[in-house]
PDB file of N, CA and C in Angstrom:
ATOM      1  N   UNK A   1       4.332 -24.476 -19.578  1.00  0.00           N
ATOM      2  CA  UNK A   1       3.977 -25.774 -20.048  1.00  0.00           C
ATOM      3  C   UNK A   1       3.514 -25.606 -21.492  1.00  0.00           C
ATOM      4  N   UNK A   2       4.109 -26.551 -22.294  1.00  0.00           N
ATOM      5  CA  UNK A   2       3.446 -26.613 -23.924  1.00  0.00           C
ATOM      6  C   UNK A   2       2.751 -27.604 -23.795  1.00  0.00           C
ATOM      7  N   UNK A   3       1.658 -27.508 -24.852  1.00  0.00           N
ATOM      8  CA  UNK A   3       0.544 -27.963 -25.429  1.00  0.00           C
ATOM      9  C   UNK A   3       0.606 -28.510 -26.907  1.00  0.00           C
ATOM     10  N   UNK A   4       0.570 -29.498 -27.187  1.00  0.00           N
ATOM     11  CA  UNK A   4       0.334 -29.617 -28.243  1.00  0.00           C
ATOM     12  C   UNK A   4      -0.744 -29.313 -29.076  1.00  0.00           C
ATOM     13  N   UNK A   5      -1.769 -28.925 -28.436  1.00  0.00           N
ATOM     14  CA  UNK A   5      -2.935 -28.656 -29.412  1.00  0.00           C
ATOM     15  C   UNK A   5      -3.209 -27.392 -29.218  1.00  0.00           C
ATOM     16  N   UNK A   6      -2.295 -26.600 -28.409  1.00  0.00           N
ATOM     17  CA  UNK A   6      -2.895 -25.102 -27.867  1.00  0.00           C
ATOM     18  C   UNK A   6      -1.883 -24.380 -27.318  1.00  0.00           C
ATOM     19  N   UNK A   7      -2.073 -23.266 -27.008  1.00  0.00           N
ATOM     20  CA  UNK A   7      -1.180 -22.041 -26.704  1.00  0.00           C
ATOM     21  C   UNK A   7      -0.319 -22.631 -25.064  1.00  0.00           C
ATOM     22  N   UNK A   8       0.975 -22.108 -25.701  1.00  0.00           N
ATOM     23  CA  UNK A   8       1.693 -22.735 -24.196  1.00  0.00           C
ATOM     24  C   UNK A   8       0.548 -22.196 -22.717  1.00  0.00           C
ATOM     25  N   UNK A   9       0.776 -22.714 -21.921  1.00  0.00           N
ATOM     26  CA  UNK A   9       0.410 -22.400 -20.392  1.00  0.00           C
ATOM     27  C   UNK A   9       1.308 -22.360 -19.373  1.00  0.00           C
ATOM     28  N   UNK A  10       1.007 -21.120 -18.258  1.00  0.00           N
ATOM     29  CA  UNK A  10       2.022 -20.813 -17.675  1.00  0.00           C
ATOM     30  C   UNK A  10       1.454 -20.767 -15.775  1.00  0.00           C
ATOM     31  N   UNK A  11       1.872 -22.034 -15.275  1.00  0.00           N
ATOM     32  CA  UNK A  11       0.852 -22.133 -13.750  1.00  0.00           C
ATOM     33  C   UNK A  11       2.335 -21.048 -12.393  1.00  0.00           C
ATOM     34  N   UNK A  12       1.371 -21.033 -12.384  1.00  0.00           N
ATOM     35  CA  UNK A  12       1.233 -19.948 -10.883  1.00  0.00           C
ATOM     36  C   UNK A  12       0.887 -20.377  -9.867  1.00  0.00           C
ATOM     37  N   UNK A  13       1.432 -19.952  -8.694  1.00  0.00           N
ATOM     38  CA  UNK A  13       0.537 -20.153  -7.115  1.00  0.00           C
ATOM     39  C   UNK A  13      -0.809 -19.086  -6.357  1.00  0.00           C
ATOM     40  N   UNK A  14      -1.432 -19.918  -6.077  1.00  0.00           N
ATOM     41  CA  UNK A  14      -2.516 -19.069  -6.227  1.00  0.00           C
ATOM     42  C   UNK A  14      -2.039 -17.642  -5.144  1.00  0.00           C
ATOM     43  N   UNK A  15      -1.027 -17.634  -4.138  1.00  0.00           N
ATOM     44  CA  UNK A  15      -0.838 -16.504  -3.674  1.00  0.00           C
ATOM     45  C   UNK A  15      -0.401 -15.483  -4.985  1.00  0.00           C
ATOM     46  N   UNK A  16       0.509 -15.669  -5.960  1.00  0.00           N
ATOM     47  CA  UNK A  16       1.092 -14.898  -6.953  1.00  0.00           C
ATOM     48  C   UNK A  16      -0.089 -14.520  -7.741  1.00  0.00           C
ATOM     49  N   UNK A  17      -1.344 -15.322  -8.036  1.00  0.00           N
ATOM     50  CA  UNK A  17      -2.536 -15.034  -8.617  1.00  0.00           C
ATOM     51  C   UNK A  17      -2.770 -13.603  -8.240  1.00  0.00           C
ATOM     52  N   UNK A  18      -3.190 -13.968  -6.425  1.00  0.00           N
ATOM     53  CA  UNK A  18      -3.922 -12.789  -5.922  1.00  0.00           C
ATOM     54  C   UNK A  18      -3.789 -11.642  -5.835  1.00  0.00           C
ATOM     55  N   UNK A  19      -2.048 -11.345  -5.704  1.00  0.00           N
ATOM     56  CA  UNK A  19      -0.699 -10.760  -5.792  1.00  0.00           C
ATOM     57  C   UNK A  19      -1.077  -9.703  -7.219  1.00  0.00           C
ATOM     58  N   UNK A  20      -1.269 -11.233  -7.998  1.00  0.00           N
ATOM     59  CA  UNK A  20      -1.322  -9.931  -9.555  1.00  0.00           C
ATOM     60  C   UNK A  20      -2.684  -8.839  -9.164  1.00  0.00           C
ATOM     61  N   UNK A  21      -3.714  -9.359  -8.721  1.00  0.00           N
ATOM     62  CA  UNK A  21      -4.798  -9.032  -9.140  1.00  0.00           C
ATOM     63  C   UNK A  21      -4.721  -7.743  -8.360  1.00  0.00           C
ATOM     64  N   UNK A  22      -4.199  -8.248  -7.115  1.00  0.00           N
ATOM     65  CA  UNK A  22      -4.393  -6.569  -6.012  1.00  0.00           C
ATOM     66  C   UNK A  22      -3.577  -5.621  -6.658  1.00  0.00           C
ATOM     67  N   UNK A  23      -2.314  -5.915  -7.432  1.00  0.00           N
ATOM     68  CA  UNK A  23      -1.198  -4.740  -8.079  1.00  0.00           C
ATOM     69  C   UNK A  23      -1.978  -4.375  -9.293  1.00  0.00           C
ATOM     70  N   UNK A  24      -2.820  -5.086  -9.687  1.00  0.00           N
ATOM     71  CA  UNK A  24      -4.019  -4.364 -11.039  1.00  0.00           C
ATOM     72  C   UNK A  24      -4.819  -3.814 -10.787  1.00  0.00           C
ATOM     73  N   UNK A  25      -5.662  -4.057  -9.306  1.00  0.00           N
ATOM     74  CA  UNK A  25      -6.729  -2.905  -8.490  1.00  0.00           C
ATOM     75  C   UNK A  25      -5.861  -1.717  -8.440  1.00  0.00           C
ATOM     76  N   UNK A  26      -4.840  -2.198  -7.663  1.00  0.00           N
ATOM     77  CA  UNK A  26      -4.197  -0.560  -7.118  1.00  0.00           C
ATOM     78  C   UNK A  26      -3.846  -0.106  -8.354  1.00  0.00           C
ATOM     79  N   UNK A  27      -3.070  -0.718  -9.193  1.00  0.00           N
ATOM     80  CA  UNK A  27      -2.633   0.238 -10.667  1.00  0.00           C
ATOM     81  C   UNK A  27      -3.957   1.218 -11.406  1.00  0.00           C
ATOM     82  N   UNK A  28      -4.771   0.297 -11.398  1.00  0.00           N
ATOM     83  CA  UNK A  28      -6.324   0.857 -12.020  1.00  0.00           C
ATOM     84  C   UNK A  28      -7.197   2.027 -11.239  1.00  0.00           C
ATOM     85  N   UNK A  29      -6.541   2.292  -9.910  1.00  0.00           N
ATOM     86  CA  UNK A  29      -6.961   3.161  -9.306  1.00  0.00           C
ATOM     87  C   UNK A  29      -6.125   4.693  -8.911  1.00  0.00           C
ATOM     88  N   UNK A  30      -4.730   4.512  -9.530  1.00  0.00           N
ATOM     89  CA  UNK A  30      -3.484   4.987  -9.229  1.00  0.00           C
ATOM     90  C   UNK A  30      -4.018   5.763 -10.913  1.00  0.00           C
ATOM     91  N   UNK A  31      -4.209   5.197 -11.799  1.00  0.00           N
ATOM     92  CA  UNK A  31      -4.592   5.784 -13.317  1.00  0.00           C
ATOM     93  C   UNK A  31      -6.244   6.476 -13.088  1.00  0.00           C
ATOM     94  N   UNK A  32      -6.979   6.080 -12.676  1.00  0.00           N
ATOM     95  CA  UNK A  32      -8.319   6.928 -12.429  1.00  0.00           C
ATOM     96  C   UNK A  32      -8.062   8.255 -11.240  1.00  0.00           C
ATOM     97  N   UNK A  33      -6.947   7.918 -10.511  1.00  0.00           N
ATOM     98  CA  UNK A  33      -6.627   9.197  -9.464  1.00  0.00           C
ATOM     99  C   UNK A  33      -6.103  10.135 -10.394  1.00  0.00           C
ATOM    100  N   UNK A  34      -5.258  10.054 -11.057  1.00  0.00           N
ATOM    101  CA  UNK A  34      -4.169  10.710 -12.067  1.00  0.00           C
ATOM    102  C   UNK A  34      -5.185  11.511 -13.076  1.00  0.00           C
ATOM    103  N   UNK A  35      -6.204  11.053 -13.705  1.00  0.00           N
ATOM    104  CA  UNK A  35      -6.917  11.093 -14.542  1.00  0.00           C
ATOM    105  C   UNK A  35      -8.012  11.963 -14.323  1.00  0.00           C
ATOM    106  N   UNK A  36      -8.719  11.607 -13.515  1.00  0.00           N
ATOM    107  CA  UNK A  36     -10.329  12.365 -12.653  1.00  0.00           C
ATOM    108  C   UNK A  36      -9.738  13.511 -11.774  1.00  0.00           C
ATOM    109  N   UNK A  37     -10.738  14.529 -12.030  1.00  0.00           N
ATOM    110  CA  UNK A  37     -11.056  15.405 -11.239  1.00  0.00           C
ATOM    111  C   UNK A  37      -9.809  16.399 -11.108  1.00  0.00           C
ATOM    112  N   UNK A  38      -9.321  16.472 -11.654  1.00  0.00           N
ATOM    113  CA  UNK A  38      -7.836  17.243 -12.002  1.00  0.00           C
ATOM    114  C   UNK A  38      -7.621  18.391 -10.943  1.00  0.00           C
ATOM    115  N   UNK A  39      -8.991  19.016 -11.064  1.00  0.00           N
ATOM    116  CA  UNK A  39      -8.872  20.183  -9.891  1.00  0.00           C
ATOM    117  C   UNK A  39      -8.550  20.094  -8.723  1.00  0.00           C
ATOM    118  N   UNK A  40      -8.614  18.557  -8.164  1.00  0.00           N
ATOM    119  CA  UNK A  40      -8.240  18.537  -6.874  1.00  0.00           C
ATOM    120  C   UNK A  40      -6.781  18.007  -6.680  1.00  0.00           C
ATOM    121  N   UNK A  41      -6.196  18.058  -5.340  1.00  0.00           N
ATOM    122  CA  UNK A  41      -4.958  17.321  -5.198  1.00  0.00           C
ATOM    123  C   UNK A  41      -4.884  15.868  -5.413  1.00  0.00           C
ATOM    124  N   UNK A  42      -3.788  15.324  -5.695  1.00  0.00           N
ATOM    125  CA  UNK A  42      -3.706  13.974  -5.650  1.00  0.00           C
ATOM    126  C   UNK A  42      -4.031  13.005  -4.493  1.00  0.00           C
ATOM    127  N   UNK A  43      -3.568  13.909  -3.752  1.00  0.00           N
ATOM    128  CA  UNK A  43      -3.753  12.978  -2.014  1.00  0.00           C
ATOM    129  C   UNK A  43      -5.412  12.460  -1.721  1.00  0.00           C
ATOM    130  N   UNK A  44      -6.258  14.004  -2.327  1.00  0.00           N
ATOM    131  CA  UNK A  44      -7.757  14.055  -2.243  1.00  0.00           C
ATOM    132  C   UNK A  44      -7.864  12.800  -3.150  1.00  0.00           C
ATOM    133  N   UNK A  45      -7.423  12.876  -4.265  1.00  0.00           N
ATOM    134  CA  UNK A  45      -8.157  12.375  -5.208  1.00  0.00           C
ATOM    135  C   UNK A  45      -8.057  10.397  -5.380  1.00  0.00           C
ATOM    136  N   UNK A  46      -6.993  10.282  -4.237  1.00  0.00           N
ATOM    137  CA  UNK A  46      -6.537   9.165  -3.902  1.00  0.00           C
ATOM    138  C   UNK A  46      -7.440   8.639  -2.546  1.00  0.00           C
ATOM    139  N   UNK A  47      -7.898   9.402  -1.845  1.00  0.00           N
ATOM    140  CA  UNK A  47      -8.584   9.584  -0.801  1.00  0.00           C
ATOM    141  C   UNK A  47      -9.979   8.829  -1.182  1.00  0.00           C
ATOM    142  N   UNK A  48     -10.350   9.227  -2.312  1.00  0.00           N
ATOM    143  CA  UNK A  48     -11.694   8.697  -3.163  1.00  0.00           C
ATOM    144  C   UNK A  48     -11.865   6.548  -2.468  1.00  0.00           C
ATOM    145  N   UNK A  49     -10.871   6.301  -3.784  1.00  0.00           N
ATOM    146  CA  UNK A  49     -10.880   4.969  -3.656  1.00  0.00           C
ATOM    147  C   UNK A  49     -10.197   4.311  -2.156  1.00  0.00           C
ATOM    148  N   UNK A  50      -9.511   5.057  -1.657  1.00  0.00           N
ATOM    149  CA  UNK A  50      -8.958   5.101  -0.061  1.00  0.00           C
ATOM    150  C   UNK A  50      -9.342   5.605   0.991  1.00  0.00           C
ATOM    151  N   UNK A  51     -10.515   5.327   1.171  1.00  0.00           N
ATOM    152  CA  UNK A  51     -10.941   6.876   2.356  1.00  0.00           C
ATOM    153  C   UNK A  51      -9.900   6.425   3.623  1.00  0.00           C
ATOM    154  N   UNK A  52      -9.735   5.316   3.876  1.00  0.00           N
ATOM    155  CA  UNK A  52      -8.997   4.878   5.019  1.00  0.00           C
ATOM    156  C   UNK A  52      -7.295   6.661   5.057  1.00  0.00           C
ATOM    157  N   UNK A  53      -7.228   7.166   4.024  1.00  0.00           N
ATOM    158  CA  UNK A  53      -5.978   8.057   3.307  1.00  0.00           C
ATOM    159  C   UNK A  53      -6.749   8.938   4.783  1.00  0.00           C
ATOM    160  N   UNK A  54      -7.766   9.262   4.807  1.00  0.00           N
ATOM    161  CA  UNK A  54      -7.948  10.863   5.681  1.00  0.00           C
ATOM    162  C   UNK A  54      -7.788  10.419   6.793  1.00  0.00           C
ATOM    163  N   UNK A  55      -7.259   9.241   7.329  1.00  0.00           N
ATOM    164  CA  UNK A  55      -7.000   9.298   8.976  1.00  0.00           C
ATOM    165  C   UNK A  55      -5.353   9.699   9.282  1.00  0.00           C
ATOM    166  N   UNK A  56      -4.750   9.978   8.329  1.00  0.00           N
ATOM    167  CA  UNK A  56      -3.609  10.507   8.293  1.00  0.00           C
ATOM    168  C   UNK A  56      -3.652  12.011   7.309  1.00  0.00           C
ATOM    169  N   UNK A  57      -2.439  12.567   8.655  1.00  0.00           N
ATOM    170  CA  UNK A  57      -2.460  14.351   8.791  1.00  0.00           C
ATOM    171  C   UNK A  57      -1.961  14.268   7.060  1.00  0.00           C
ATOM    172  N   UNK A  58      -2.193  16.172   6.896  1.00  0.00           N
ATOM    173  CA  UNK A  58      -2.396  16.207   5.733  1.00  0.00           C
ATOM    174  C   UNK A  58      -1.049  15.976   5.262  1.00  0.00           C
ATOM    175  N   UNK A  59       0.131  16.425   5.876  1.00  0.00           N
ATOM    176  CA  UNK A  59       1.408  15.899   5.356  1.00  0.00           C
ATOM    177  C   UNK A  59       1.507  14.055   4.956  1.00  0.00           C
ATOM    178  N   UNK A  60       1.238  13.942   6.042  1.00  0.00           N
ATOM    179  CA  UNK A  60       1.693  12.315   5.709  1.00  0.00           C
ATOM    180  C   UNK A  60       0.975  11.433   4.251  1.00  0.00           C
ATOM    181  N   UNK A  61      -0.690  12.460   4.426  1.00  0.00           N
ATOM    182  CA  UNK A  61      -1.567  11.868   2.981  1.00  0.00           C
ATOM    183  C   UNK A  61      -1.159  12.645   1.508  1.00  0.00           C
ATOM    184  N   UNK A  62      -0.133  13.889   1.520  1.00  0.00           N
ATOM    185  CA  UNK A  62       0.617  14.216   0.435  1.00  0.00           C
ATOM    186  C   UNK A  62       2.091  13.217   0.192  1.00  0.00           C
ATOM    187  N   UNK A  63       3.211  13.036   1.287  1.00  0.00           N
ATOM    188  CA  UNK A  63       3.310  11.886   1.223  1.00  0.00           C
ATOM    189  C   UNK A  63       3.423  10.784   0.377  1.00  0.00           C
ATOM    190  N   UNK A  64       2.372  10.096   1.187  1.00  0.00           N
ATOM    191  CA  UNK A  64       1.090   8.957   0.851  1.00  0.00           C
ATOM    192  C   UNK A  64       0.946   8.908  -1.330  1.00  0.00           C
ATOM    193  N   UNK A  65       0.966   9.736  -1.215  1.00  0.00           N
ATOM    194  CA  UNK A  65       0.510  10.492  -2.738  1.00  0.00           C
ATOM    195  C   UNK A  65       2.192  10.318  -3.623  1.00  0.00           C
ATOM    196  N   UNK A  66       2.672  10.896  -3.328  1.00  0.00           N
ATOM    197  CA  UNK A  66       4.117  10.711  -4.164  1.00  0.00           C
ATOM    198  C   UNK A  66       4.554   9.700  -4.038  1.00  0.00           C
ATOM    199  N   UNK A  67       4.860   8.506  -2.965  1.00  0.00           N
ATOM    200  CA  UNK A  67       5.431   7.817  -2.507  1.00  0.00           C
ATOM    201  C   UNK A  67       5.086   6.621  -3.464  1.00  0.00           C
ATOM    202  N   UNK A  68       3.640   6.766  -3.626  1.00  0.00           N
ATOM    203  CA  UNK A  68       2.964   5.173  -3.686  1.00  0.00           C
ATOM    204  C   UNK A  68       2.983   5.642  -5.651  1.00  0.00           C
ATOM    205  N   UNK A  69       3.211   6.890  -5.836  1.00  0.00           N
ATOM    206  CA  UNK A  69       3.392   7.099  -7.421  1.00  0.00           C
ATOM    207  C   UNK A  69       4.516   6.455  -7.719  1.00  0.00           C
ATOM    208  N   UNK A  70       5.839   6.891  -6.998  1.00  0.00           N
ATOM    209  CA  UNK A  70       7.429   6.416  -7.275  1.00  0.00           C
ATOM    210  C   UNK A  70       7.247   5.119  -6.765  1.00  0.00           C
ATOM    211  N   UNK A  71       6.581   4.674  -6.046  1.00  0.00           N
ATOM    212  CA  UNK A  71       6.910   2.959  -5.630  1.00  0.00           C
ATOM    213  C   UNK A  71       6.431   2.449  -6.755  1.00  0.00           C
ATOM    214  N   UNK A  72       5.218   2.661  -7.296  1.00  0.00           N
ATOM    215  CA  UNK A  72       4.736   1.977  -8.275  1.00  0.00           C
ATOM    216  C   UNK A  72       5.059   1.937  -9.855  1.00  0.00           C
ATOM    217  N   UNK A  73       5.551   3.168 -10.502  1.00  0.00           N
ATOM    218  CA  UNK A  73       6.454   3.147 -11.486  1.00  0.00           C
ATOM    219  C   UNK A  73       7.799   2.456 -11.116  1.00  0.00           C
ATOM    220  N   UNK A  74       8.480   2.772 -10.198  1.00  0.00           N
ATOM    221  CA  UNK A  74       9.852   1.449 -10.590  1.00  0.00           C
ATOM    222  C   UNK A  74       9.157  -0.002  -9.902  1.00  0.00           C
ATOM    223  N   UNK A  75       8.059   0.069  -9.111  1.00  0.00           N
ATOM    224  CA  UNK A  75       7.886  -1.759  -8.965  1.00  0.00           C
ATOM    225  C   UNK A  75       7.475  -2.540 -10.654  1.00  0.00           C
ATOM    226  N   UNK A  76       7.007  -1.246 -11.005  1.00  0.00           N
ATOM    227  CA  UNK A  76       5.871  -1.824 -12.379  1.00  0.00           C
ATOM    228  C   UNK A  76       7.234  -2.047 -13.718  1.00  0.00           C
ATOM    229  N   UNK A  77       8.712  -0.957 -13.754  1.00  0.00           N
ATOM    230  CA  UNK A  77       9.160  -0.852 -14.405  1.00  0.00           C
ATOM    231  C   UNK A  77      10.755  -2.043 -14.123  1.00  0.00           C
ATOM    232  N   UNK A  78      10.608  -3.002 -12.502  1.00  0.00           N
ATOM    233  CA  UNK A  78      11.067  -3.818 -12.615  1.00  0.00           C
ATOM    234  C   UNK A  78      10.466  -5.005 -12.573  1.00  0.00           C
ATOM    235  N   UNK A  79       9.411  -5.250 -12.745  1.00  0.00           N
ATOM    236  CA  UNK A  79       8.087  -6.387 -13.133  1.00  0.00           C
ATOM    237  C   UNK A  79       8.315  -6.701 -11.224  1.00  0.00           C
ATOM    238  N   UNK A  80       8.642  -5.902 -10.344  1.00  0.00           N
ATOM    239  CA  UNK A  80       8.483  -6.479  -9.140  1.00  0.00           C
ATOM    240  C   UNK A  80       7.477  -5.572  -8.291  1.00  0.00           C
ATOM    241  N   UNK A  81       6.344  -6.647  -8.280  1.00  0.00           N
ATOM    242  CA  UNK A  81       4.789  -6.074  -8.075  1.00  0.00           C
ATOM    243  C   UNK A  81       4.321  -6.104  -6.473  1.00  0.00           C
ATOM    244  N   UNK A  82       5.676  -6.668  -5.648  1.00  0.00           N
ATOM    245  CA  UNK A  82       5.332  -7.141  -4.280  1.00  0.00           C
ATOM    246  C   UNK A  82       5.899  -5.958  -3.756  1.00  0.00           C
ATOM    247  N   UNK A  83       6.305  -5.096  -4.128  1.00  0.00           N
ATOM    248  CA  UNK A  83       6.871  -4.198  -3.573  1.00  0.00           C
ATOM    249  C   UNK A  83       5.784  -2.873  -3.166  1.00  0.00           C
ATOM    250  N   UNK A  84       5.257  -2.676  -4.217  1.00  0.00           N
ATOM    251  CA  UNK A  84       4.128  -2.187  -4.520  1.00  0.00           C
ATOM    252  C   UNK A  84       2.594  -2.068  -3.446  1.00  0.00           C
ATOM    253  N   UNK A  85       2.916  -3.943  -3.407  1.00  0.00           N
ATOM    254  CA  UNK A  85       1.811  -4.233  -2.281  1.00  0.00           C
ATOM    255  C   UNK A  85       2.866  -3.789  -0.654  1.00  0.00           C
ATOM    256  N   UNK A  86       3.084  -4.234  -0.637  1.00  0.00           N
ATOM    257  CA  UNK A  86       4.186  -3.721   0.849  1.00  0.00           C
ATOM    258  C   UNK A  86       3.470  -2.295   1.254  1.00  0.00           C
ATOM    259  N   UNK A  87       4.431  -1.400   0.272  1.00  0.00           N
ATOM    260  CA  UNK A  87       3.791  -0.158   0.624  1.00  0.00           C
ATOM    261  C   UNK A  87       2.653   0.374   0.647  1.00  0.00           C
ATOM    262  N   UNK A  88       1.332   0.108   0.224  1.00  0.00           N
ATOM    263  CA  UNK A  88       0.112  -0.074   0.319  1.00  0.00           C
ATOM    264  C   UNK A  88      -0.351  -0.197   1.816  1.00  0.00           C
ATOM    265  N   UNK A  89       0.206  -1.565   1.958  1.00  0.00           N
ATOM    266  CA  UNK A  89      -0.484  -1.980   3.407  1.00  0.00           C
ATOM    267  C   UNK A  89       0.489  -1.285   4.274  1.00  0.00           C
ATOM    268  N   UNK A  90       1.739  -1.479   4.088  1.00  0.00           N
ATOM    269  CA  UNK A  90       2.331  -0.578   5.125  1.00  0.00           C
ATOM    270  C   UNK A  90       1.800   1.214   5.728  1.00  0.00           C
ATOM    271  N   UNK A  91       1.308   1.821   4.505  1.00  0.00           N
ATOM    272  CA  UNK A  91       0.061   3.101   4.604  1.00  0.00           C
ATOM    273  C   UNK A  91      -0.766   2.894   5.320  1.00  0.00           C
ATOM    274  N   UNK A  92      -1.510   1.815   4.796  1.00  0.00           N
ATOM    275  CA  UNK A  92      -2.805   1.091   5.659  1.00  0.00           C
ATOM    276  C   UNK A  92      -2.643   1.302   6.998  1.00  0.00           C
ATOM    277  N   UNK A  93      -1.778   0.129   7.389  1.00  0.00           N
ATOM    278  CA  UNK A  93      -1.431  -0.211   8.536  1.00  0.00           C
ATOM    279  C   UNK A  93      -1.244   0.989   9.590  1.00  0.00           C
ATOM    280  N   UNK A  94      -0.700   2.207   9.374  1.00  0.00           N
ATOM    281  CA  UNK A  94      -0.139   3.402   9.674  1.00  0.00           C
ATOM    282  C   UNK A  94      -1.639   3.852  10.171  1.00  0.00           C
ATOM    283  N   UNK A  95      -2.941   3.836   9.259  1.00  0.00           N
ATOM    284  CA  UNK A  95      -3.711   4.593   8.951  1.00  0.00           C
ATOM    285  C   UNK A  95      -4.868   3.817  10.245  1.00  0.00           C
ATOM    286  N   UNK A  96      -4.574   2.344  10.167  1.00  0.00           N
ATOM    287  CA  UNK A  96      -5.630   1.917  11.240  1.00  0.00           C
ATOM    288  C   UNK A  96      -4.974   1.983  12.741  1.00  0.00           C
ATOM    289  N   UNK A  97      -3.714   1.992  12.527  1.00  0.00           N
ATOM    290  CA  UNK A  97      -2.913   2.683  14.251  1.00  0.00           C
ATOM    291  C   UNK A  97      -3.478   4.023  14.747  1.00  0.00           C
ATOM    292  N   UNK A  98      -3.758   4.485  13.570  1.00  0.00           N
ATOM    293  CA  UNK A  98      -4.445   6.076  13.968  1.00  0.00           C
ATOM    294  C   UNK A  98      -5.806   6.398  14.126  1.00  0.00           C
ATOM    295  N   UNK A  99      -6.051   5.676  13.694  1.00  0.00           N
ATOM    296  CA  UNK A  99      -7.781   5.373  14.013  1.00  0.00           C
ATOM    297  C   UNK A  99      -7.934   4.942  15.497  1.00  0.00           C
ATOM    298  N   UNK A 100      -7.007   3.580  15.570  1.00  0.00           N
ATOM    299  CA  UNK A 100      -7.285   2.912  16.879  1.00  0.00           C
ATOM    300  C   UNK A 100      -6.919   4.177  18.024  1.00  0.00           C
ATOM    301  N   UNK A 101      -6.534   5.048  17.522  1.00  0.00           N
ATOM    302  CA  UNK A 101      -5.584   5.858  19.112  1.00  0.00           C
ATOM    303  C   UNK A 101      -4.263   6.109  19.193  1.00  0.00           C
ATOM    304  N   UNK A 102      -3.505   5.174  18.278  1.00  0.00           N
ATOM    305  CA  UNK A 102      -2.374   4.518  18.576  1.00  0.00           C
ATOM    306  C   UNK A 102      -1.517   5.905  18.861  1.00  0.00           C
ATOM    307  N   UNK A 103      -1.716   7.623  17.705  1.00  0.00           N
ATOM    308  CA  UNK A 103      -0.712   8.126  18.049  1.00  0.00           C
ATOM    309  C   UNK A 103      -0.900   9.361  18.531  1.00  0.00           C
ATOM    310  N   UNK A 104      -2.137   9.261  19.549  1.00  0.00           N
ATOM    311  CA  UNK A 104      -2.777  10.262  20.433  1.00  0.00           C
ATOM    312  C   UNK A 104      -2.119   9.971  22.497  1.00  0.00           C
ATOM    313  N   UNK A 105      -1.098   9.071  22.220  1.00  0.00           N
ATOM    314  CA  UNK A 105      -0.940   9.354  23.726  1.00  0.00           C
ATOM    315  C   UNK A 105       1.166   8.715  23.303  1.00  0.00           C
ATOM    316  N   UNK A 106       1.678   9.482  24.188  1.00  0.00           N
ATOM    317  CA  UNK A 106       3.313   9.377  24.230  1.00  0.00           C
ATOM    318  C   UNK A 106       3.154   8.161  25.057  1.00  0.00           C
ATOM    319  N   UNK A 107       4.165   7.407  24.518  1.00  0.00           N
ATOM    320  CA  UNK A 107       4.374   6.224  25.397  1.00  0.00           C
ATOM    321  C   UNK A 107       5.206   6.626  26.688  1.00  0.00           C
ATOM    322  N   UNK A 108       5.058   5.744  27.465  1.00  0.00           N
ATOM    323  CA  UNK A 108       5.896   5.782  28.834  1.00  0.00           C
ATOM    324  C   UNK A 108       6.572   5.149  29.008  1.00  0.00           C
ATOM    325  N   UNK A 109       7.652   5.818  29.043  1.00  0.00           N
ATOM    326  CA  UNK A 109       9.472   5.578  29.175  1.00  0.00           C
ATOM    327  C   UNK A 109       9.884   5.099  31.221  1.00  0.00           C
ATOM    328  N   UNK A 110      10.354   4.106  31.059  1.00  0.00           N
ATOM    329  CA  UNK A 110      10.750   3.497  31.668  1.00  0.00           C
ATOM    330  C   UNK A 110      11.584   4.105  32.580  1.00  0.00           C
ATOM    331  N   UNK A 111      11.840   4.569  33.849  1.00  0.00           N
ATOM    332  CA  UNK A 111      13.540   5.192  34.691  1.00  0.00           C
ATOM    333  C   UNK A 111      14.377   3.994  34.683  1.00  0.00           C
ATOM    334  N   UNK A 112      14.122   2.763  35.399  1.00  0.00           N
ATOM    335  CA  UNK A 112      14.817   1.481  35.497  1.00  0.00           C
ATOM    336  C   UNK A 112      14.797   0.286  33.975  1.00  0.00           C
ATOM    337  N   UNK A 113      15.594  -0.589  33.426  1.00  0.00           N
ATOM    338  CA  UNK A 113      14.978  -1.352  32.609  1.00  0.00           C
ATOM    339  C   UNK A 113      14.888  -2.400  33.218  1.00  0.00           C
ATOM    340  N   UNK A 114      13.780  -3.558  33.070  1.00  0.00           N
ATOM    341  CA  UNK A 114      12.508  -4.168  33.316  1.00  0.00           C
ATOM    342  C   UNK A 114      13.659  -5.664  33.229  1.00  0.00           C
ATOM    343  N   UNK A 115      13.512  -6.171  34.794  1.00  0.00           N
ATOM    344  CA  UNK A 115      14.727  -7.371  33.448  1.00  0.00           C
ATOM    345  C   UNK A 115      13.535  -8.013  33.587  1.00  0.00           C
ATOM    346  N   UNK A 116      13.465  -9.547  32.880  1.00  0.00           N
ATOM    347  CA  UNK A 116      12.749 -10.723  33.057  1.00  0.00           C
ATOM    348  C   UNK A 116      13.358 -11.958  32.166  1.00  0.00           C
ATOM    349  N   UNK A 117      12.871 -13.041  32.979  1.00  0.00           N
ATOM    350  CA  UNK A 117      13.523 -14.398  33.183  1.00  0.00           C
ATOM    351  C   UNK A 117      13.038 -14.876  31.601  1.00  0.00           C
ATOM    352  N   UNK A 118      13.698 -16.180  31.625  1.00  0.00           N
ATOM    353  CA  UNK A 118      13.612 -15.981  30.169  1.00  0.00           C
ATOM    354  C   UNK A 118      13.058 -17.085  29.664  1.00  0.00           C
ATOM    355  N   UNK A 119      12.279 -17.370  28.798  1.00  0.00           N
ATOM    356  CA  UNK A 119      11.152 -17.951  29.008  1.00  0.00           C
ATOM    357  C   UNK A 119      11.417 -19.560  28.976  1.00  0.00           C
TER     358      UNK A 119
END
């Protein structure tokens, strides 16, 4: 939108607002991991602002560590910032299944399949 008395303006939805703001937390914390404490690994050092990172084995939180580096240089280097968030929570998500239990017991496999009527 132009202005005649002032600098164009450019409106947004407030989901795309929030959108920016969480891809500027995580960016701002993705540059202080990179940055601080050099001596340690990345996974650790990501672990900081993530502690939710140590409920996943140490493979998956090295991983965790490269993944969310390469997601975030090409989300950032195609201005597409939702991508970015995806994989974030998709980690997350991984990380509170494992907390809950989720991947401490094998599921149980069926001999027959189960029919049922339909709703």
């Amino acid at each position: 939108m132009t202005r005649r008395d002032g600098k164009p303006l450019v409106l947004t939805t407030k989901e795309r607002s929030d959108d920016d703001e969480a891809v500027l937390d995580i960016a701002a914390q993705l540059i202080a991991a990179v940055t601080v404490n050099e001596h340690l690994p990345l996974h650790d050092r990501l672990a900081i602002p993530y502690p939710w990172l140590k409920m996943l084995s140490r493979a998956d939180q090295q991983q965790f560590a490269r993944e969310i580096v390469d997601v975030a240089r090409g989300s950032f280097s195609l201005r597409q910032p939702r991508r970015l968030l995806l994989e974030m929570q998709a980690w997350r998500n991984s990380a509170e299944a494992i907390a809950a239990g989720w991947e401490t017991t094998e599921p149980e496999l069926l001999d027959e399949p189960v029919v049922v009527e339909k709703p």
